[in-house]
C-alpha atoms as a PDB file:
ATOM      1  CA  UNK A   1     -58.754 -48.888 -90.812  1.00  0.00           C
ATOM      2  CA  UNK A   2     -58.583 -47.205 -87.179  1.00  0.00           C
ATOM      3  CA  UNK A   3     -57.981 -43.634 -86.978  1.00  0.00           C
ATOM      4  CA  UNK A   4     -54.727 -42.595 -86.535  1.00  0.00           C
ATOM      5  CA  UNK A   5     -53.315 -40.642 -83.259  1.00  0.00           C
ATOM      6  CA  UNK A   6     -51.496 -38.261 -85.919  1.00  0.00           C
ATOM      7  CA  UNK A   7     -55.563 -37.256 -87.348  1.00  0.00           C
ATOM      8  CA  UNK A   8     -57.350 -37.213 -84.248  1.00  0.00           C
ATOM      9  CA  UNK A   9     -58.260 -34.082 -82.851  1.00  0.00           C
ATOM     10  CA  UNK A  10     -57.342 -32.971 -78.997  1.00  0.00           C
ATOM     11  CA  UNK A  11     -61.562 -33.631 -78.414  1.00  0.00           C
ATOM     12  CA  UNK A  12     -61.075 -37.054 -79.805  1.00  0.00           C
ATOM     13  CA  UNK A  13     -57.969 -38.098 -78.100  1.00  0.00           C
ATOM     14  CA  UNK A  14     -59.736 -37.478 -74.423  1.00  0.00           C
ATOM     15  CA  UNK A  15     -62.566 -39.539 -75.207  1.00  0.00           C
ATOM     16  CA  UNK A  16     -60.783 -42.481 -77.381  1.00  0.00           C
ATOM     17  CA  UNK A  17     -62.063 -45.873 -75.668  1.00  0.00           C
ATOM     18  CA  UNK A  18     -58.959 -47.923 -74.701  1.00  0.00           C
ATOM     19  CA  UNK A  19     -59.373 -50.100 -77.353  1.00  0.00           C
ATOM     20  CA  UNK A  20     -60.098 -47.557 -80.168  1.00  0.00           C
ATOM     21  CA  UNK A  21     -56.672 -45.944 -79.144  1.00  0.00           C
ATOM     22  CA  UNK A  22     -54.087 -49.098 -79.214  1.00  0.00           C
ATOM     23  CA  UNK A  23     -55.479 -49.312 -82.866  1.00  0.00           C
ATOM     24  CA  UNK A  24     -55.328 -45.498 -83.545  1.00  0.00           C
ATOM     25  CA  UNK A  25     -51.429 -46.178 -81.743  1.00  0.00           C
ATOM     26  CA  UNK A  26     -50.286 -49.203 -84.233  1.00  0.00           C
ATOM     27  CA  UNK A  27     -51.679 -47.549 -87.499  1.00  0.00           C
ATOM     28  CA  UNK A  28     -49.330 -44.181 -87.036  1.00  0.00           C
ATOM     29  CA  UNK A  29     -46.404 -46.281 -87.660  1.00  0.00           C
ATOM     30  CA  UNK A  30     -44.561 -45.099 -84.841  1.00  0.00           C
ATOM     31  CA  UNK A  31     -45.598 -42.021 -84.409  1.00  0.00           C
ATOM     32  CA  UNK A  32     -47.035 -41.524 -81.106  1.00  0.00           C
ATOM     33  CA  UNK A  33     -45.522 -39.015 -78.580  1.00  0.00           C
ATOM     34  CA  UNK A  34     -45.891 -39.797 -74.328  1.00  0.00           C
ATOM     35  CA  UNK A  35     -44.733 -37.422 -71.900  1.00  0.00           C
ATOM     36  CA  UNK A  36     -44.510 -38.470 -68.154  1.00  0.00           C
ATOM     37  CA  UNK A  37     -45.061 -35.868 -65.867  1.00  0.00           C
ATOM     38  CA  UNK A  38     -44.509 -36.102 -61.900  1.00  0.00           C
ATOM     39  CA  UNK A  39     -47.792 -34.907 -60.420  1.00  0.00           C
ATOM     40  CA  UNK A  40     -46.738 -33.793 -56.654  1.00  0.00           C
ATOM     41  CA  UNK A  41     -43.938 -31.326 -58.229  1.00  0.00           C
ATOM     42  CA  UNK A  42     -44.219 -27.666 -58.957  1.00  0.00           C
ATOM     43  CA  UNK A  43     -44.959 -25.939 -62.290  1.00  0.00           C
ATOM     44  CA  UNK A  44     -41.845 -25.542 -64.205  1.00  0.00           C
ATOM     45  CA  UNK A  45     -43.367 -22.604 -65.726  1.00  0.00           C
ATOM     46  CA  UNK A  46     -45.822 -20.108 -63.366  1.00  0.00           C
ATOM     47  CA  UNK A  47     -49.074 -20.022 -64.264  1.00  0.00           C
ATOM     48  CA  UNK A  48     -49.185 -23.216 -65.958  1.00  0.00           C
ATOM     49  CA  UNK A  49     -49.074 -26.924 -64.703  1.00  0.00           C
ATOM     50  CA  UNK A  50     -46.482 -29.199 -66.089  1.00  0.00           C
ATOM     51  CA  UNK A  51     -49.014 -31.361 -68.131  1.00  0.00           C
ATOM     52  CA  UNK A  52     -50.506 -28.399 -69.711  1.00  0.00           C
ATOM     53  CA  UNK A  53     -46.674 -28.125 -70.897  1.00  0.00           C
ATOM     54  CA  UNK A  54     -46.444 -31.290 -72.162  1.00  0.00           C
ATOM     55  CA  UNK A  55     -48.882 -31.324 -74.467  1.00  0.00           C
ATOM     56  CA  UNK A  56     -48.603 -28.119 -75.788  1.00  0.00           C
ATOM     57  CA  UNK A  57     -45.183 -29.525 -76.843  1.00  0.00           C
ATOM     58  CA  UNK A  58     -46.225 -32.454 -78.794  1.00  0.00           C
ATOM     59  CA  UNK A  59     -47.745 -34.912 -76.524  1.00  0.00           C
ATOM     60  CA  UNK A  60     -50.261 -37.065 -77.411  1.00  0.00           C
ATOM     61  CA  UNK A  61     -50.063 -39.021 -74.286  1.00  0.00           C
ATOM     62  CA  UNK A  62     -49.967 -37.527 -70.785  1.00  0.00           C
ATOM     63  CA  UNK A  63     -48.893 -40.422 -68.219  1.00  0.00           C
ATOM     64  CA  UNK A  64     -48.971 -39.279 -64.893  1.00  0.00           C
ATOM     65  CA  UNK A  65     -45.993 -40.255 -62.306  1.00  0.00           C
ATOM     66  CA  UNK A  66     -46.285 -40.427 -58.345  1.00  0.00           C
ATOM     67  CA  UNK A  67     -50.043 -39.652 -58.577  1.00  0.00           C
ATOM     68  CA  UNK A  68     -52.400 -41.464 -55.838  1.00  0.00           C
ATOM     69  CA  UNK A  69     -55.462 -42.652 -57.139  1.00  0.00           C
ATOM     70  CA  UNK A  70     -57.315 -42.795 -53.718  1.00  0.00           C
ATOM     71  CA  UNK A  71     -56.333 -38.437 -53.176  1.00  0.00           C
ATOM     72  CA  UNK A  72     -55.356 -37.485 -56.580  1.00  0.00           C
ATOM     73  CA  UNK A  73     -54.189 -34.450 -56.918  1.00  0.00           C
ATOM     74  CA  UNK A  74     -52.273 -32.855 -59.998  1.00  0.00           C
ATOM     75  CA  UNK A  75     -49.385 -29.662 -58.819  1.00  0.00           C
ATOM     76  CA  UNK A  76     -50.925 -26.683 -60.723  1.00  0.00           C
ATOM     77  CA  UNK A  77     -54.013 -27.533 -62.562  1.00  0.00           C
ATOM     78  CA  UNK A  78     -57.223 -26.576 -60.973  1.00  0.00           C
ATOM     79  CA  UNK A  79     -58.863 -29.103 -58.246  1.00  0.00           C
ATOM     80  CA  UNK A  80     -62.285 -29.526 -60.855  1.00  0.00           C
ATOM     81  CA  UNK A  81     -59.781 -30.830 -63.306  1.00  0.00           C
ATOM     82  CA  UNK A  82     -57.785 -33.581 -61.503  1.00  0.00           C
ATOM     83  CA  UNK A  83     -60.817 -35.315 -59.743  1.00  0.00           C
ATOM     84  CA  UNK A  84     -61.377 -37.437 -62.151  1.00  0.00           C
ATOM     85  CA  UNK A  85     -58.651 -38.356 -65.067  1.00  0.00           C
ATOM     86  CA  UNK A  86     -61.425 -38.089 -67.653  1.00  0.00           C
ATOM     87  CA  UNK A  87     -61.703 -34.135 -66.645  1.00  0.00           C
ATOM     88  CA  UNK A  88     -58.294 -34.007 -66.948  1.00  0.00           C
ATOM     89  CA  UNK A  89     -58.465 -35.542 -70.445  1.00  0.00           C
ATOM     90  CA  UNK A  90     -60.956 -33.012 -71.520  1.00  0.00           C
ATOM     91  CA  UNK A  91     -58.633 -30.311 -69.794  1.00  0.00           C
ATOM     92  CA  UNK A  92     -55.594 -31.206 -71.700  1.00  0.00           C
ATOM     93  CA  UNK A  93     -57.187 -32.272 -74.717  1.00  0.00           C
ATOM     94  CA  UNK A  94     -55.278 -35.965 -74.299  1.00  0.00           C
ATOM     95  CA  UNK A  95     -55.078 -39.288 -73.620  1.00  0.00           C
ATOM     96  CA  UNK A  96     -54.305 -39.341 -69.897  1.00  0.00           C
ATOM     97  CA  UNK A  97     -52.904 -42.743 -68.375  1.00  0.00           C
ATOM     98  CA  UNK A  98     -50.950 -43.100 -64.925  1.00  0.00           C
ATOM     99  CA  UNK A  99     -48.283 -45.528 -63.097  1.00  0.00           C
ATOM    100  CA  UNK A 100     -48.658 -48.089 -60.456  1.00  0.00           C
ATOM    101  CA  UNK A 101     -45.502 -49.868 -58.743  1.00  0.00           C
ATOM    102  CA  UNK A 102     -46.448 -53.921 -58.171  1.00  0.00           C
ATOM    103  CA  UNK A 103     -44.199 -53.152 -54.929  1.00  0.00           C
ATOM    104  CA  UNK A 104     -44.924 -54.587 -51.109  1.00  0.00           C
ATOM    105  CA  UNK A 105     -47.817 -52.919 -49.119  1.00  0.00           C
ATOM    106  CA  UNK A 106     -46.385 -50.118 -47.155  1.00  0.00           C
ATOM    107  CA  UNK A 107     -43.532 -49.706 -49.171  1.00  0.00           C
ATOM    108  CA  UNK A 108     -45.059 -46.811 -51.350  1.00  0.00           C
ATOM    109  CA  UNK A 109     -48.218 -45.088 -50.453  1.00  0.00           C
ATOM    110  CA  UNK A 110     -51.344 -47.215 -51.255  1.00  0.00           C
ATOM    111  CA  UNK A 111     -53.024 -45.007 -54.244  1.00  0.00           C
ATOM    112  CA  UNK A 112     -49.846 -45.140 -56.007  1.00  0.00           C
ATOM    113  CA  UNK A 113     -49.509 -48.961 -55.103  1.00  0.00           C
ATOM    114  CA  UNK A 114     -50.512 -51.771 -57.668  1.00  0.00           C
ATOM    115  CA  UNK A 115     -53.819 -53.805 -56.026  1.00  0.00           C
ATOM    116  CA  UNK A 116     -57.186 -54.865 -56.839  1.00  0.00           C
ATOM    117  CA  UNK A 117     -57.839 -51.738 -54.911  1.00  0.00           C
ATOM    118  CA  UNK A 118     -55.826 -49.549 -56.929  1.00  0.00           C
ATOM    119  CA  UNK A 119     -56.699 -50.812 -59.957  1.00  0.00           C
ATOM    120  CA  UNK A 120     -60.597 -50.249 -59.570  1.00  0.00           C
ATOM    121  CA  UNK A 121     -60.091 -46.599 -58.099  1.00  0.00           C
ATOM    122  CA  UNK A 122     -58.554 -46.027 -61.579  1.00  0.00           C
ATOM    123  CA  UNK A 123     -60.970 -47.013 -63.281  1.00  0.00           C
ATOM    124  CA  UNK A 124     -63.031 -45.274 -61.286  1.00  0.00           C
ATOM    125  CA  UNK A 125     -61.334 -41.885 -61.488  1.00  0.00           C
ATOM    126  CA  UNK A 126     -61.290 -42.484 -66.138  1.00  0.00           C
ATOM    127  CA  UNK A 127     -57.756 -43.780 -66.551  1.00  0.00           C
ATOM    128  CA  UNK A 128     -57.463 -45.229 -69.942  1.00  0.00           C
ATOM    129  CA  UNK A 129     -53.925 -46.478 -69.497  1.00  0.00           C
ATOM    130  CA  UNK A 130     -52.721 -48.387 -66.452  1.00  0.00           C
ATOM    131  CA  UNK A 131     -48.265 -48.449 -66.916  1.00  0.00           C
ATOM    132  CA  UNK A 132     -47.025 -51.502 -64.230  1.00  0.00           C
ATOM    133  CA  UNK A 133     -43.579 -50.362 -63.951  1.00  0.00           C
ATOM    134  CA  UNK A 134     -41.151 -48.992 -61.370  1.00  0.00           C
ATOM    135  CA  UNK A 135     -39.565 -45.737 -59.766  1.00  0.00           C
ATOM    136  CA  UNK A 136     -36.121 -45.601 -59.481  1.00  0.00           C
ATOM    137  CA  UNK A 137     -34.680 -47.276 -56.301  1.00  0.00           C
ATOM    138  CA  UNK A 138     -37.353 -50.049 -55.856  1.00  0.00           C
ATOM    139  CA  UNK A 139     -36.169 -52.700 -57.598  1.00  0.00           C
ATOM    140  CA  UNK A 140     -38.968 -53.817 -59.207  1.00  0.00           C
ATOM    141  CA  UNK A 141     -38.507 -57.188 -60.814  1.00  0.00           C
ATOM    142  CA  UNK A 142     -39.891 -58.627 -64.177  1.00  0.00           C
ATOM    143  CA  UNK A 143     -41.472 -61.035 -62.240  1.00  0.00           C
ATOM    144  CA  UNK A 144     -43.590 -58.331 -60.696  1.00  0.00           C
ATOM    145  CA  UNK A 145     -44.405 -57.042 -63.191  1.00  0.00           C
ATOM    146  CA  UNK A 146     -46.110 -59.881 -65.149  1.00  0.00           C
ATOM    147  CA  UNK A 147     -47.539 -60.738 -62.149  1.00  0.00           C
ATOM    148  CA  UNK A 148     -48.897 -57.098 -61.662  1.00  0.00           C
ATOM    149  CA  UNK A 149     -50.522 -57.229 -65.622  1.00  0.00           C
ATOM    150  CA  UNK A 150     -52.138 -60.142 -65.295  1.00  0.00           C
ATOM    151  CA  UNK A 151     -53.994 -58.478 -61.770  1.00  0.00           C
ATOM    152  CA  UNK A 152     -54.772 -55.617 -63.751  1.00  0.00           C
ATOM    153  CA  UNK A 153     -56.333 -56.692 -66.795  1.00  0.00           C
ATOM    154  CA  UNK A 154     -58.406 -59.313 -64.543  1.00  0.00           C
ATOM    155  CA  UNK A 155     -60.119 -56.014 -62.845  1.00  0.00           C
ATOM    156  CA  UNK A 156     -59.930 -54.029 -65.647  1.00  0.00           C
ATOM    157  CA  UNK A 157     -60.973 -56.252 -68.736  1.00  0.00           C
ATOM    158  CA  UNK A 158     -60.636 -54.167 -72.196  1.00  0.00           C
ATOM    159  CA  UNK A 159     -61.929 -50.820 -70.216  1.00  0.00           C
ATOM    160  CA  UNK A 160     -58.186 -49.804 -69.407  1.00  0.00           C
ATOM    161  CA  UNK A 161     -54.756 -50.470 -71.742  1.00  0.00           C
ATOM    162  CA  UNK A 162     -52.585 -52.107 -69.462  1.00  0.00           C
ATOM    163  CA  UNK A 163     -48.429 -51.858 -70.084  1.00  0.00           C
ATOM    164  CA  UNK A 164     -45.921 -53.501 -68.259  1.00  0.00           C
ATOM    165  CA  UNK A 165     -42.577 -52.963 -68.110  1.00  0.00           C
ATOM    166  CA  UNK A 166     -39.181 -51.244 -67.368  1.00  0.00           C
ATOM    167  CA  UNK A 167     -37.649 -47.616 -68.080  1.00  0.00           C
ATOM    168  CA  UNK A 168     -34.446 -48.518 -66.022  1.00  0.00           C
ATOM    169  CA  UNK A 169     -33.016 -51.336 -64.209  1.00  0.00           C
ATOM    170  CA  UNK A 170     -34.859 -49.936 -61.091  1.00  0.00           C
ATOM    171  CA  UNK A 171     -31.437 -50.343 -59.075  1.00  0.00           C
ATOM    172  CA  UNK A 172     -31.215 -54.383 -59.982  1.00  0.00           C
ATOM    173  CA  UNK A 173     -28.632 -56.219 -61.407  1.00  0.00           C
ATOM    174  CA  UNK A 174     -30.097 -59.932 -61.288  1.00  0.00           C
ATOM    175  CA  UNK A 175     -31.514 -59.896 -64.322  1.00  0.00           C
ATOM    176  CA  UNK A 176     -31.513 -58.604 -68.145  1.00  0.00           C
ATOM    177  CA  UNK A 177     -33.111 -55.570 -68.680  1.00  0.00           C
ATOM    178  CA  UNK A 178     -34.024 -57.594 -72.454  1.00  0.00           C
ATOM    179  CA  UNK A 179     -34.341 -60.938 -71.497  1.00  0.00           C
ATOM    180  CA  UNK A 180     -37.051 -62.260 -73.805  1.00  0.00           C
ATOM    181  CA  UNK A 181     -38.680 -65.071 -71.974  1.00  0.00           C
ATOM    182  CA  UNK A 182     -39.291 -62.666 -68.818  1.00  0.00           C
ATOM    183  CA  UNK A 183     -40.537 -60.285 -71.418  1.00  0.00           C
ATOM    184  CA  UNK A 184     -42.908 -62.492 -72.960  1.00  0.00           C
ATOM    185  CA  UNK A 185     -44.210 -63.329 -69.734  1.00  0.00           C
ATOM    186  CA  UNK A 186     -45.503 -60.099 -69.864  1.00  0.00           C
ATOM    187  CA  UNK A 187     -47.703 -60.271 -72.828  1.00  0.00           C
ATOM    188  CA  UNK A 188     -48.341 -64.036 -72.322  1.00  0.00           C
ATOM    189  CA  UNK A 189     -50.379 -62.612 -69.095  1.00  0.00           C
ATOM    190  CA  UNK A 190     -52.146 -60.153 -71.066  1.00  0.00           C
ATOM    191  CA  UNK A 191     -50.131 -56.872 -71.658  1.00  0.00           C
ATOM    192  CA  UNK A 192     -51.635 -54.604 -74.394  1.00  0.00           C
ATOM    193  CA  UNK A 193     -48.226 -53.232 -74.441  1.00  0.00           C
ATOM    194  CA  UNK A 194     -44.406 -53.773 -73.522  1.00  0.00           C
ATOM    195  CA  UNK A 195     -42.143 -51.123 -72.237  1.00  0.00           C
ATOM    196  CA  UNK A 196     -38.602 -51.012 -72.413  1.00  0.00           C
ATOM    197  CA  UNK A 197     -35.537 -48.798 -72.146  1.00  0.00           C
ATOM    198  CA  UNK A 198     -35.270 -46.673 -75.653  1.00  0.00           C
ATOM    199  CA  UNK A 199     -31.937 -47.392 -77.189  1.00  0.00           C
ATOM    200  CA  UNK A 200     -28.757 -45.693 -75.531  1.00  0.00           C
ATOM    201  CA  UNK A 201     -30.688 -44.890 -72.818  1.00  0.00           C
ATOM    202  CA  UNK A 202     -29.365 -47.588 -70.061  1.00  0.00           C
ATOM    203  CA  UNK A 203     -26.289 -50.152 -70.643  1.00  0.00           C
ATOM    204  CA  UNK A 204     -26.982 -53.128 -73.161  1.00  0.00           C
ATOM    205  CA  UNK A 205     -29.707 -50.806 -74.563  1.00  0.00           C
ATOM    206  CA  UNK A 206     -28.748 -51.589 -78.210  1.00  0.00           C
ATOM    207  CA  UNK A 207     -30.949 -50.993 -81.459  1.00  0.00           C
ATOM    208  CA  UNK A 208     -30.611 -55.224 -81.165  1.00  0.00           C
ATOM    209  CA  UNK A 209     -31.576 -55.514 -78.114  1.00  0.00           C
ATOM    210  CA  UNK A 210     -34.295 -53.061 -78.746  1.00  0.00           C
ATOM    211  CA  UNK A 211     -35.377 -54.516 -81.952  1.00  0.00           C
ATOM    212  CA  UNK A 212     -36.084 -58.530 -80.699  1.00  0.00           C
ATOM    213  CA  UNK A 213     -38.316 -57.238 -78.318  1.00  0.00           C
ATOM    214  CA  UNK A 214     -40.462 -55.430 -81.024  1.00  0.00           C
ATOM    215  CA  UNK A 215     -40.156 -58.300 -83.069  1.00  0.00           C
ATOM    216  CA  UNK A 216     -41.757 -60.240 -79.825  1.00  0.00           C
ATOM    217  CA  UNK A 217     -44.185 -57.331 -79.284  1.00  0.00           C
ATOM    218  CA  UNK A 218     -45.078 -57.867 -83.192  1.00  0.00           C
ATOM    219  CA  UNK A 219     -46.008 -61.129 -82.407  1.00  0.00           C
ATOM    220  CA  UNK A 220     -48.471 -60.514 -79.338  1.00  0.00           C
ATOM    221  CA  UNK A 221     -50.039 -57.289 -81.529  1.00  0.00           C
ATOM    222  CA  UNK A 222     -48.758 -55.495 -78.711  1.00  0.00           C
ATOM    223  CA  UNK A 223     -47.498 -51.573 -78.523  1.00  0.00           C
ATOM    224  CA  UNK A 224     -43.916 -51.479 -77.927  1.00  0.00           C
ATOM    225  CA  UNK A 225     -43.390 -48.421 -75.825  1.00  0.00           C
ATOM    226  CA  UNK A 226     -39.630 -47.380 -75.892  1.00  0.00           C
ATOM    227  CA  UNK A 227     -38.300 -45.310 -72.844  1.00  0.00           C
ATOM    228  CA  UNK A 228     -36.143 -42.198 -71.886  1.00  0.00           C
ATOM    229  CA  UNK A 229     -36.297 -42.446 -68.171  1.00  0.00           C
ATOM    230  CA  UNK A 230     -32.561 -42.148 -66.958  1.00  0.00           C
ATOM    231  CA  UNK A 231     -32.622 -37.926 -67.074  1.00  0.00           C
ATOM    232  CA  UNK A 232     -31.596 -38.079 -70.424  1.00  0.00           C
ATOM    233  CA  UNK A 233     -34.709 -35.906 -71.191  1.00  0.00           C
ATOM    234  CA  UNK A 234     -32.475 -33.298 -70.346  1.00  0.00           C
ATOM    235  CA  UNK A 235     -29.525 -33.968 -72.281  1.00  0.00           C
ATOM    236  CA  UNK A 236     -28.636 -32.062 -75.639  1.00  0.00           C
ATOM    237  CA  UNK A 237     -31.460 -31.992 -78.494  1.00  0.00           C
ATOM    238  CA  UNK A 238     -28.869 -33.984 -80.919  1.00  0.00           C
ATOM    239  CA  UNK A 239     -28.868 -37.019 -78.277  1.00  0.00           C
ATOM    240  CA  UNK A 240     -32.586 -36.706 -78.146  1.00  0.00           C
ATOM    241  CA  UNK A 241     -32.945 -37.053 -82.070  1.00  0.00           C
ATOM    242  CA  UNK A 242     -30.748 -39.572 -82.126  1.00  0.00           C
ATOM    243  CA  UNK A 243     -32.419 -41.663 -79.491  1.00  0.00           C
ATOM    244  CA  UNK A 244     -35.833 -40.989 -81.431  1.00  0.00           C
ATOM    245  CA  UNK A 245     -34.409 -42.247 -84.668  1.00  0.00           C
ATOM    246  CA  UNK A 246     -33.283 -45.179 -83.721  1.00  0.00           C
ATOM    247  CA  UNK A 247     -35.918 -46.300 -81.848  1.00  0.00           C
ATOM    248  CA  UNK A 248     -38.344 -46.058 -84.878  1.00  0.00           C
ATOM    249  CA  UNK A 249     -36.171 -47.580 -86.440  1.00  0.00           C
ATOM    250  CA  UNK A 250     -35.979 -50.237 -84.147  1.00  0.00           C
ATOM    251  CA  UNK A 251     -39.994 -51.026 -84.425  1.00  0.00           C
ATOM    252  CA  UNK A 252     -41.268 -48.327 -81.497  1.00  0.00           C
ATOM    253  CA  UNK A 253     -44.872 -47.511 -81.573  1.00  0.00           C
ATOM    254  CA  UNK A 254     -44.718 -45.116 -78.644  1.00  0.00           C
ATOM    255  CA  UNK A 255     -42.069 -43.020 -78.102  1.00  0.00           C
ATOM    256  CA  UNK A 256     -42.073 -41.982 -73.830  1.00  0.00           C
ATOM    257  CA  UNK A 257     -39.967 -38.606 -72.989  1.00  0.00           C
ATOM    258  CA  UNK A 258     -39.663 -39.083 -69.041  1.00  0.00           C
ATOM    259  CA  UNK A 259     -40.299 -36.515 -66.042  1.00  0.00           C
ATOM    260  CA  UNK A 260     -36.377 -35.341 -65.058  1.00  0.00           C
ATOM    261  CA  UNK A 261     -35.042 -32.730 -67.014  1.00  0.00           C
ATOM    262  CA  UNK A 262     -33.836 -29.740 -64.597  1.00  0.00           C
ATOM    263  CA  UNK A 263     -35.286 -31.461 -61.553  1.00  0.00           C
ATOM    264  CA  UNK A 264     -37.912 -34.366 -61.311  1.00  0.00           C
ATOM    265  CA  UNK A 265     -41.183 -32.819 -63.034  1.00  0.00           C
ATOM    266  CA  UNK A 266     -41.220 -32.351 -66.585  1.00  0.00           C
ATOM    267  CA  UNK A 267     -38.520 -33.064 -69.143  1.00  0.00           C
ATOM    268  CA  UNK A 268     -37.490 -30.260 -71.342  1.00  0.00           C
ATOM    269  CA  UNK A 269     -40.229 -29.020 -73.280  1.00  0.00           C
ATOM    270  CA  UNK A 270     -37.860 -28.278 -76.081  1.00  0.00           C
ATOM    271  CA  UNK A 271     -36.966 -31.637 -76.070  1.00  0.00           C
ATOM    272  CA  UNK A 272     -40.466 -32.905 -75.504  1.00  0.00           C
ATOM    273  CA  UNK A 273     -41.104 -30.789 -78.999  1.00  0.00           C
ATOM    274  CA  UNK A 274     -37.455 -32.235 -80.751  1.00  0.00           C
ATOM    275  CA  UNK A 275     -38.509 -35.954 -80.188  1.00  0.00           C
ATOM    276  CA  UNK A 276     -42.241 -35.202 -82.123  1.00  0.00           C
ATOM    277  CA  UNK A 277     -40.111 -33.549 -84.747  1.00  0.00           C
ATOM    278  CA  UNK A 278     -37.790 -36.135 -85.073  1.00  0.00           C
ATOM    279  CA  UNK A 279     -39.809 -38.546 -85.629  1.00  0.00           C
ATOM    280  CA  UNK A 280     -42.873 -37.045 -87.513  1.00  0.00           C
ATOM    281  CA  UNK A 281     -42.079 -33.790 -88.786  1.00  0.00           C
ATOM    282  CA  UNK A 282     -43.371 -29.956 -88.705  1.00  0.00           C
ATOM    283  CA  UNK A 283     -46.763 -31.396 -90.421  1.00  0.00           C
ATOM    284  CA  UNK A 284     -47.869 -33.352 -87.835  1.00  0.00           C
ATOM    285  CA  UNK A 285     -46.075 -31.973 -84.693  1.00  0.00           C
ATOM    286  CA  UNK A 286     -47.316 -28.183 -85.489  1.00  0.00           C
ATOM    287  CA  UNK A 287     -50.834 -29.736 -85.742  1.00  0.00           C
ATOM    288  CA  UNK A 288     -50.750 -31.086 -82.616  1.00  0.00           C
ATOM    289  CA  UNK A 289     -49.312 -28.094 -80.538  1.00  0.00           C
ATOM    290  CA  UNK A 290     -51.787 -25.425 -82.863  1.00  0.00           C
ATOM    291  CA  UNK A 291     -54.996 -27.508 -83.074  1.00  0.00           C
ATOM    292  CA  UNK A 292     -57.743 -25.826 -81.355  1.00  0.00           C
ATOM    293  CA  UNK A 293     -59.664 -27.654 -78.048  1.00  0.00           C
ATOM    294  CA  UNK A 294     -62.995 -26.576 -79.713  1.00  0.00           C
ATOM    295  CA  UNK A 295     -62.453 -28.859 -82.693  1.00  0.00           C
END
């Protein structure tokens, strides 16, 4: 049996193979803590970088935002850490994975655009995780996205997890946010993951809702990552809890704490640290936050 995220040291979760870490994901049993970080804003804190916050918090997964893959560059850590996303790894003591948007050339800048070009700088620069998804605003379809999974696991192979999927509706209202035959478009086309709005966290996000697509996710042996991207990650700790609960409940695997909480950055650490607790305890969180980088 694989090793799970909730046992593996800060050394072992920077230099988990892709592979090696879906497995380590499935066998915590839902677990498994992401924090999404925008990369181009300012500390929160001064004197340390927003993803240094994260995982200090509870994250086992840092999943960088708005970062471009052909000039990365990471607000607060030092340069000789965010040249590559392996350094960064070994920096945070993490598994490090980024965006791209499957959105129209010129629309967004090209590093942080989905394209055969993209995809190979990331490999390039270490990523691990490749999310297809979309910002707020862009309107990112389904559609695109399978489309956008299925171009990035052709360049990438089994090198790079590759997740597709929504946190919001993106601005659109032409189609469900849980509409299972889009979704399963998205694994037919070789997702290792699906991502999806946690419950209460957009409209018609209910546990049911929430719960068919793990049952589909089940089915594909596919991570279901559920989502708090609608600046919720700065709403009381109670509504935080809540959220976490339920989506366990529901079947998540990974549970994603989003970038807004007092401006677009970082969510609250607090509640970064409440959503671990929630939904695996003092034992495991504390271990996380306290366990040395020299183990």
């Amino acid at each position: 049996m694989a090793k799970r995220v909730l046992e593996m040291t800060g050394r072992e979760l920077s230099k988990c193979l892709a592979k090696d870490f879906k497995a380590a994901v499935l066998s915590s049993e839902g677990r498994t803590i992401a924090a999404e970080i925008v990369v181009t804003a300012p500390p929160l804190i001064d004197g340390v970088s927003n993803v240094e916050l994260a995982a200090s918090f509870g994250a086992d997964v840092i999943l960088l935002n708005m970062v471009d893959v052909f000039n990365p560059r990471i607000e607060g850590v030092p340069e000789k850490y965010y040249t590559s996303f392996s350094m960064l790894s070994e920096f945070l003591g993490r598994f490090v994975g980024h965006n791209l948007e499957p959105v129209d050339p010129g629309l967004l800048p090209a590093g942080r655009t989905l394209s055969e070009e993209s995809v190979k700088a990331s490999i390039e620069l270490g990523s691990k995780l490749l999310v297809v998804t979309g910002n707020p605003g862009l309107g990112v379809t389904w559609s695109r996205i399978s489309k956008g999974v299925e171009l990035a696991r052709k360049i990438a192979g089994d090198r790079v997890l590759v997740f597709g999927g929504k946190m919001h509706s993106g601005g659109l209202r032409t189609e469900e946010m849980y509409d299972l035959r889009l979704i399963e478009e998205v694994l037919a086309r070789g997702a290792d993951g699906i991502v999806i709005p946690a419950p209460y966290t957009v409209p018609w996000s209910l546990p049911e809702n929430v719960s068919s697509v793990a049952k589909l996710a089940y089915r594909y042996d596919a991570v279901l990552m559920c989502t708090i991207g609608t600046s919720q990650e700065g709403a009381q700790r109670s509504v935080i809890r809540k959220i976490g609960l339920t989506s366990k409940a529901c079947g998540c695997d990974i549970h994603h704490i989003g970038d807004s909480g007092y401006g677009m950055r970082v969510a609250l650490p607090e509640n970064i640290l409440e959503l671990s607790l929630a939904v695996r305890g003092v034992r495991h969180t504390y271990r996380r936050i306290a366990m040395s980088y020299l183990r």
